[in-house]
PDB file of N, CA and C in Angstrom:
ATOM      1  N   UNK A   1      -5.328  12.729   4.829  1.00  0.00           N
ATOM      2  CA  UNK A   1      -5.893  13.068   3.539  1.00  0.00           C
ATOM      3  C   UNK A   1      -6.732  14.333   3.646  1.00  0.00           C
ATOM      4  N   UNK A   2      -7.064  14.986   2.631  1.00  0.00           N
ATOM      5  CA  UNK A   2      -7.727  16.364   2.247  1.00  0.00           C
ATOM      6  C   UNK A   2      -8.503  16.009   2.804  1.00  0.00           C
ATOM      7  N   UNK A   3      -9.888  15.162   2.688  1.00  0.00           N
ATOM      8  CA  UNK A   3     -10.808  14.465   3.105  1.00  0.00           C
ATOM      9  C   UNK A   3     -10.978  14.993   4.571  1.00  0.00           C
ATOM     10  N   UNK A   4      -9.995  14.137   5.263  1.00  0.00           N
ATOM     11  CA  UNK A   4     -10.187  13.832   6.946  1.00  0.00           C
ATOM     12  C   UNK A   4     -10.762  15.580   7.071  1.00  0.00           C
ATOM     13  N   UNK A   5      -8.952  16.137   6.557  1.00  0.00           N
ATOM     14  CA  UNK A   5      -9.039  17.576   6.922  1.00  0.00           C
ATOM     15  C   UNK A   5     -10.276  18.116   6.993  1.00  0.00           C
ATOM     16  N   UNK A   6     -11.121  18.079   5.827  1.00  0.00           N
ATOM     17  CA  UNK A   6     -12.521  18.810   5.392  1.00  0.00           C
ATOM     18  C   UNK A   6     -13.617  18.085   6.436  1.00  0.00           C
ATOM     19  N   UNK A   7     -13.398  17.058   6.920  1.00  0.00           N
ATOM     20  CA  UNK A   7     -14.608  16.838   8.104  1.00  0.00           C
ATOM     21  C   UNK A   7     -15.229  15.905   7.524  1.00  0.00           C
ATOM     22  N   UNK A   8     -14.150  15.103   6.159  1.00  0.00           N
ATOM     23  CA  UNK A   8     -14.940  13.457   5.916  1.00  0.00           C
ATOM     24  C   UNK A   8     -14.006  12.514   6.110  1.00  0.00           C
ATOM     25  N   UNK A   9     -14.185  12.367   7.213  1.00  0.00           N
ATOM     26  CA  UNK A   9     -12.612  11.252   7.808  1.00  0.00           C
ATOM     27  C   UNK A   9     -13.114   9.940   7.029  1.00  0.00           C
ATOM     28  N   UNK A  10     -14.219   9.552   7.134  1.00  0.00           N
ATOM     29  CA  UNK A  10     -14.656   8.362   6.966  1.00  0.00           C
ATOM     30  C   UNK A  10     -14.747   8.002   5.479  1.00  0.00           C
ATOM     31  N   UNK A  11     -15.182   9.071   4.582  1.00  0.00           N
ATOM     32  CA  UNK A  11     -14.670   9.131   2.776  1.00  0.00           C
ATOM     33  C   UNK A  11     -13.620   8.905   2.903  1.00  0.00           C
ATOM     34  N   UNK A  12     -12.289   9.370   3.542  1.00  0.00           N
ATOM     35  CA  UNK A  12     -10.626   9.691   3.185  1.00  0.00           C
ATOM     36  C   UNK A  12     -10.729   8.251   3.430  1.00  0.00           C
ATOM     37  N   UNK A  13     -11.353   7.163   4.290  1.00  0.00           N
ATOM     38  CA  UNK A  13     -10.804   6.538   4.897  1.00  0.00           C
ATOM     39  C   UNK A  13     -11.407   5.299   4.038  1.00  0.00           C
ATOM     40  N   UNK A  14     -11.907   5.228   3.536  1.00  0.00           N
ATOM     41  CA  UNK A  14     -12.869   4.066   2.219  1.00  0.00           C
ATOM     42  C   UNK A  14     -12.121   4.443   0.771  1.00  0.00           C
ATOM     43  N   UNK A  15     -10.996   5.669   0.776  1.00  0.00           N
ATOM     44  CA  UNK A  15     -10.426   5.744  -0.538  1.00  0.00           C
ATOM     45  C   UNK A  15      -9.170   5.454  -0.169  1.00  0.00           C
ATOM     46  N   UNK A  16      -8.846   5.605   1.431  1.00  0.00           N
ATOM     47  CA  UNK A  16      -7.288   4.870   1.400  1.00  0.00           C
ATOM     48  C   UNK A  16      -6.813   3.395   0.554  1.00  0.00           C
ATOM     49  N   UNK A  17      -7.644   3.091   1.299  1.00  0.00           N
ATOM     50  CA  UNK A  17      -7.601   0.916   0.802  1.00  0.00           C
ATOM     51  C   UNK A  17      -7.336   1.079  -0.597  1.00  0.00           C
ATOM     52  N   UNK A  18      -8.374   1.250  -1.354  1.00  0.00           N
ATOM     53  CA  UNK A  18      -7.898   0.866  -2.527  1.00  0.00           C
ATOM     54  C   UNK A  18      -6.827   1.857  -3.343  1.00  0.00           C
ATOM     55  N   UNK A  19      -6.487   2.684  -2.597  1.00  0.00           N
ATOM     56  CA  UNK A  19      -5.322   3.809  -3.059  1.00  0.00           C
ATOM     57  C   UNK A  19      -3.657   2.762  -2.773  1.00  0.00           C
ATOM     58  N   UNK A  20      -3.688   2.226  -1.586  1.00  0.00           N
ATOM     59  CA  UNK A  20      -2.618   1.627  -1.168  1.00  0.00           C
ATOM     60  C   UNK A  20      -3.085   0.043  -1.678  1.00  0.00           C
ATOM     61  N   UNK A  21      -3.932  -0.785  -1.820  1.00  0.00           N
ATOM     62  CA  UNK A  21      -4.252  -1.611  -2.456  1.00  0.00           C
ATOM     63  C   UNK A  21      -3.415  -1.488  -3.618  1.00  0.00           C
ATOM     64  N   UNK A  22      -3.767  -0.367  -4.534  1.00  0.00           N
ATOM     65  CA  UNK A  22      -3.581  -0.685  -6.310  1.00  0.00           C
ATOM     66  C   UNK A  22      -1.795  -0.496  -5.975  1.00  0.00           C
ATOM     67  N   UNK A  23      -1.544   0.853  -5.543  1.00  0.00           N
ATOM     68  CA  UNK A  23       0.189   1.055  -5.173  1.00  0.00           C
ATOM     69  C   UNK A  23       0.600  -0.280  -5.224  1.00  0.00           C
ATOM     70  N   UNK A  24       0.275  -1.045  -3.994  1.00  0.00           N
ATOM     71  CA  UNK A  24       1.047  -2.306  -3.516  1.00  0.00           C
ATOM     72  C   UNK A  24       1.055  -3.011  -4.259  1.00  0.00           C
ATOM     73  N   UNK A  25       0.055  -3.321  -5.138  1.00  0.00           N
ATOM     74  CA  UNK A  25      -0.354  -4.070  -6.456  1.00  0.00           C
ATOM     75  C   UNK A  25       1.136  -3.725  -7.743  1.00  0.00           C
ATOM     76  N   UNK A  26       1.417  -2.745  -7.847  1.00  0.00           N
ATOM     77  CA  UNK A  26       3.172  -2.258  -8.350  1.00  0.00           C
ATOM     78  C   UNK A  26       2.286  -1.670  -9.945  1.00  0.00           C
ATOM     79  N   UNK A  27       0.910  -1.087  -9.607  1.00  0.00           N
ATOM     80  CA  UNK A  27       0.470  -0.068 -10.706  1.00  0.00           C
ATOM     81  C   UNK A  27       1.244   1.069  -9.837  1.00  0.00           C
ATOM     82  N   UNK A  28       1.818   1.624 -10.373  1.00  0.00           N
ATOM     83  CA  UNK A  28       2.498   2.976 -10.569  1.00  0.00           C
ATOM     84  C   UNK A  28       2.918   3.847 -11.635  1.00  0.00           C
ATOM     85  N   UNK A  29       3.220   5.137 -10.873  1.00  0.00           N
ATOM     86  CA  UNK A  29       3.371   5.935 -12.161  1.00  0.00           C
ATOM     87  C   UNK A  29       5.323   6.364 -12.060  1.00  0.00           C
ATOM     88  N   UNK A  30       5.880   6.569 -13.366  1.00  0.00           N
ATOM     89  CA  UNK A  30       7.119   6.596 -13.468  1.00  0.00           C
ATOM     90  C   UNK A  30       7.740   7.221 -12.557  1.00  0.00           C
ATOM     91  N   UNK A  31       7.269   8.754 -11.370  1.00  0.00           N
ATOM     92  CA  UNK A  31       7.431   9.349 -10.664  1.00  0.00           C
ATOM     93  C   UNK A  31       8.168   8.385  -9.049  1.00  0.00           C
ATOM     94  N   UNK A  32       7.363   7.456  -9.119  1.00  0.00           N
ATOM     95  CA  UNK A  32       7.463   6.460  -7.977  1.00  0.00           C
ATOM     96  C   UNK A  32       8.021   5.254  -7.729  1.00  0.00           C
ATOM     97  N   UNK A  33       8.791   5.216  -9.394  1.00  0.00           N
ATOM     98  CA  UNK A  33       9.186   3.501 -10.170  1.00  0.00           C
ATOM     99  C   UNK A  33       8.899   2.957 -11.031  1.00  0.00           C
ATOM    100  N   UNK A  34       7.260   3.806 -10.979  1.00  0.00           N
ATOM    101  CA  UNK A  34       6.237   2.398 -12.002  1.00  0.00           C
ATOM    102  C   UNK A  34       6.798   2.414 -13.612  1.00  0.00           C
ATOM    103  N   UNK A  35       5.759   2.003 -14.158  1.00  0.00           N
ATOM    104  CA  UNK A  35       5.476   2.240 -15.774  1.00  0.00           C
ATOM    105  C   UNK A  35       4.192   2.943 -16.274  1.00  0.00           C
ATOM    106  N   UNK A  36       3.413   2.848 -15.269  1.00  0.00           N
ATOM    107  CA  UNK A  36       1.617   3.130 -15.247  1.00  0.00           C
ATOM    108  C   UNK A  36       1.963   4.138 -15.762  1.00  0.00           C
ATOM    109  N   UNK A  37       0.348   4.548 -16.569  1.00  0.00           N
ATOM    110  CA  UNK A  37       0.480   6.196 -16.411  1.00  0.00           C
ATOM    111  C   UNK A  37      -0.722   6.813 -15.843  1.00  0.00           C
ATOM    112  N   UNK A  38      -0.857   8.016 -15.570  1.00  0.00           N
ATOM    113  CA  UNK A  38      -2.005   8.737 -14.232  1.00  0.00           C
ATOM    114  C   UNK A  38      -3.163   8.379 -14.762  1.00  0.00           C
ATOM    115  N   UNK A  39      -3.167   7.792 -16.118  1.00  0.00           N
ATOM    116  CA  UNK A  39      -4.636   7.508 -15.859  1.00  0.00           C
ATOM    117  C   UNK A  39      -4.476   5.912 -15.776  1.00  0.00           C
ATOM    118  N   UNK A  40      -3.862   5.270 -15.731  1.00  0.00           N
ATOM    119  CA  UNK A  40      -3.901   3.616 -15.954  1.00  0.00           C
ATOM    120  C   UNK A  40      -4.324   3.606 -14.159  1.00  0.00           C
ATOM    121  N   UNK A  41      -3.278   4.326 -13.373  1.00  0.00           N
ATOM    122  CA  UNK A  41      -3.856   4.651 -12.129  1.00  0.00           C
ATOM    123  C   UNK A  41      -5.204   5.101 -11.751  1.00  0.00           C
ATOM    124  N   UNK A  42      -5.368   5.545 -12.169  1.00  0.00           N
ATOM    125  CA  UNK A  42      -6.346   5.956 -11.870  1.00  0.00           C
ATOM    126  C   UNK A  42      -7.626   5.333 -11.928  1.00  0.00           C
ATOM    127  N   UNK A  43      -7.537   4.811 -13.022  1.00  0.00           N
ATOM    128  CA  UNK A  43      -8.614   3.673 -13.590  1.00  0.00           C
ATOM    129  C   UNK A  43      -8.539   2.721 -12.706  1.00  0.00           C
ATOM    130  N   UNK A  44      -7.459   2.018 -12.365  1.00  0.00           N
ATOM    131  CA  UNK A  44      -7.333   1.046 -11.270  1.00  0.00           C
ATOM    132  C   UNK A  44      -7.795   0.876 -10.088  1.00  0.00           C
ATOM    133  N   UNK A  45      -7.424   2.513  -9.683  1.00  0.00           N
ATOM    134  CA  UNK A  45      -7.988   2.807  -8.040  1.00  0.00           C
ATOM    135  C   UNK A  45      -9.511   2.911  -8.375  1.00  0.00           C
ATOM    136  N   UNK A  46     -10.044   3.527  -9.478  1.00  0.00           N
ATOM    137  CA  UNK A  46     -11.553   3.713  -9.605  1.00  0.00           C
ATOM    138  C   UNK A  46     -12.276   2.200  -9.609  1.00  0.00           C
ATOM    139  N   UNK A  47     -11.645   1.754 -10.009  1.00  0.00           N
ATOM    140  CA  UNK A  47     -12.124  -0.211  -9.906  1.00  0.00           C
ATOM    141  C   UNK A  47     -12.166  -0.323  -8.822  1.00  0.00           C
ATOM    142  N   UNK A  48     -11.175  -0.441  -7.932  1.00  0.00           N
ATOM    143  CA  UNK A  48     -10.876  -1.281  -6.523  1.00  0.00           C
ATOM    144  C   UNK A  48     -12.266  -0.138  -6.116  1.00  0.00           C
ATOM    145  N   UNK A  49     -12.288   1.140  -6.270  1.00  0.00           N
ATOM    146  CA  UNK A  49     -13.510   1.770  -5.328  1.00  0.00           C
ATOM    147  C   UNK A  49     -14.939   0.998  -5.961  1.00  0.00           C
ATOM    148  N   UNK A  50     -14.924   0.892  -7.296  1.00  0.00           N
ATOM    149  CA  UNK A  50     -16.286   0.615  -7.560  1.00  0.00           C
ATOM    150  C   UNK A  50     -16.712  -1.075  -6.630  1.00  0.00           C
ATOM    151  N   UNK A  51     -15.815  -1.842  -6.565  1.00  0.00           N
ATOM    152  CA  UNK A  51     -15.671  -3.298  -5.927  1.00  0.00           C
ATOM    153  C   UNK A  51     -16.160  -3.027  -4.079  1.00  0.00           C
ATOM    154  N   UNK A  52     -16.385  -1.865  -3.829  1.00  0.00           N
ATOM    155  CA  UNK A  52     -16.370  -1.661  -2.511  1.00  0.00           C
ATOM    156  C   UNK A  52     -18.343  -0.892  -2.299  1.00  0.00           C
ATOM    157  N   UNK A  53     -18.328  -0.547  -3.518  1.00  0.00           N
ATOM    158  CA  UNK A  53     -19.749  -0.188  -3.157  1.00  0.00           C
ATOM    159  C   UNK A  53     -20.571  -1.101  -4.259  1.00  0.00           C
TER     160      UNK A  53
END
């Protein structure tokens, strides 16, 4: 992730989970299969992060 690259491995690495969390969950966007759209995603992954802090 951009993250690691920039010298915050450990941010990239607390936004993976719930990035592959919501995916696996089958929120997606039409690009990938889904029905979601970038923000239904988005909103989702912003949940699973808020549940973590």
């Amino acid at each position: 992730m951009m993250l690691g690259h920039l010298g915050f491995q450990d941010c990239g690495e607390l936004l993976m989970k719930p990035l592959t969390d919501t995916l696996a969950s089958g929120i997606t966007t039409a690009d990938i299969g889904g029905t979601s759209t970038t923000r239904e995603v988005t909103e989702a992954i912003c949940e699973r992060i808020k549940q973590l802090v």
